[in-house]
Protein backbone atom coordinates (compact mmCIF):
# COMPACT_ATOMS: atom_id res chain seq x y z
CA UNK A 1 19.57 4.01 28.49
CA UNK A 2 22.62 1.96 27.03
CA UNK A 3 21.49 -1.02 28.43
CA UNK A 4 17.81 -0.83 26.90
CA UNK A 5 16.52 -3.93 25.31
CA UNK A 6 16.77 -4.43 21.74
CA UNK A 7 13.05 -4.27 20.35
CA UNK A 8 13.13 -7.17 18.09
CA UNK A 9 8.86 -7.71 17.37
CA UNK A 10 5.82 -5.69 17.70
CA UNK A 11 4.62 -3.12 15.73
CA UNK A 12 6.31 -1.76 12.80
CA UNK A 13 6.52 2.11 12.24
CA UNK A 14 8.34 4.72 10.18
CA UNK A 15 10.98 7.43 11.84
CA UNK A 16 11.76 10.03 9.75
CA UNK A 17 15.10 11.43 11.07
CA UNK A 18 16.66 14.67 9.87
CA UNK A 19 20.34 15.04 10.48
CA UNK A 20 22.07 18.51 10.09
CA UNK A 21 26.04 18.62 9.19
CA UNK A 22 28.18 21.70 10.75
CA UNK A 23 29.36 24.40 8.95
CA UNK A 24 32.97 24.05 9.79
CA UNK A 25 36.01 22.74 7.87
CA UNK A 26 35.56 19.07 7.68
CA UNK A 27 31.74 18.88 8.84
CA UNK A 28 31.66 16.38 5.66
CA UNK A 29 32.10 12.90 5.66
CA UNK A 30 32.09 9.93 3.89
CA UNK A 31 31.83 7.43 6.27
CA UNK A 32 28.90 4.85 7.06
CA UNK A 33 26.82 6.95 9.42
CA UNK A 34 24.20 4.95 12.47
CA UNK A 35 21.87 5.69 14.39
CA UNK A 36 20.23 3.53 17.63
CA UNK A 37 16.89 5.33 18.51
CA UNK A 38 15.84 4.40 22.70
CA UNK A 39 11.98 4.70 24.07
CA UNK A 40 10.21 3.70 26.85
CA UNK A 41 9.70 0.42 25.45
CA UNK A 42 13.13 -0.45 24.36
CA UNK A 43 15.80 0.50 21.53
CA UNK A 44 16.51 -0.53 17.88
CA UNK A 45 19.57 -2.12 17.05
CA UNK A 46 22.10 0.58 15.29
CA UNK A 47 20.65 1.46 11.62
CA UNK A 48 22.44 2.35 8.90
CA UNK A 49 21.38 5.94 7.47
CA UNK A 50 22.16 5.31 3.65
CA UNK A 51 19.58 6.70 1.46
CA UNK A 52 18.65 10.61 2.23
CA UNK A 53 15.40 11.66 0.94
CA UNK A 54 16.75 15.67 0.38
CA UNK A 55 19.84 15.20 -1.21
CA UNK A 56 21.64 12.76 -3.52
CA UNK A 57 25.38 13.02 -1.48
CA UNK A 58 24.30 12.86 2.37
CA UNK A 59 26.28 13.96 5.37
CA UNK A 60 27.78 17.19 3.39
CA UNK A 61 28.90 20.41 5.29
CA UNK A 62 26.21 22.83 6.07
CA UNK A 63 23.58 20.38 4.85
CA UNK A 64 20.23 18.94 6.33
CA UNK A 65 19.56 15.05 5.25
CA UNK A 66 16.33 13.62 5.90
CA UNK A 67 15.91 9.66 6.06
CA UNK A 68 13.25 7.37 6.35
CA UNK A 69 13.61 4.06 8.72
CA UNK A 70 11.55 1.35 9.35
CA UNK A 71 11.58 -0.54 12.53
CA UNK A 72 9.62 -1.27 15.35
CA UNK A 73 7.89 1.03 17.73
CA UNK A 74 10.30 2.11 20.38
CA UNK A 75 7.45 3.84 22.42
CA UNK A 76 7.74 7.38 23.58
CA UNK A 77 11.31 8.25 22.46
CA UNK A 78 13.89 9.31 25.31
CA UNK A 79 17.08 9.09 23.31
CA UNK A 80 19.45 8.75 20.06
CA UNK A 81 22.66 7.52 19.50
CA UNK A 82 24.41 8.69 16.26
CA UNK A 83 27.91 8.19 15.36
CA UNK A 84 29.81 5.86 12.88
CA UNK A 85 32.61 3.40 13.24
């Protein structure tokens, strides 16, 4: 899956992606959170989730985000990367 290749024309689409923080001590963050989305036709390159959609502070403990991304059409999708640096 890692070594997909990067989608970089095609058809552009919207993902909406909702991420869930734990409940436990520390579940919050601050840092810059992204996301590389893999499907049958390829990946994205990593994405930067900045802007949620449900709340105005995103990645808080015990809190869904939702986020809207544009990119291109990775086919049927077979797996997500999430992290930050």
């Amino acid at each position: 899956m890692r070594e997909a290749r990067t989608i970089t024309d095609g058809i552009l689409c919207e993902y909406k992606i909702t991420v869930t923080t734990g409940n436990c001590n520390g579940a919050s963050t601050d840092a810059p959170i992204r996301l590389k989305l893999y499907g049958k036709k390829g990946s994205t390159g990593f994405l930067n989730l900045e802007q949620s959609e449900s709340h105005r502070v995103a990645f808080r403990r015990n809190q869904s985000d939702t986020f809207l991304i544009q990119t291109y059409h990775v086919g049927e999708l077979i797996g997500i990367t999430i992290g930050h640096n």
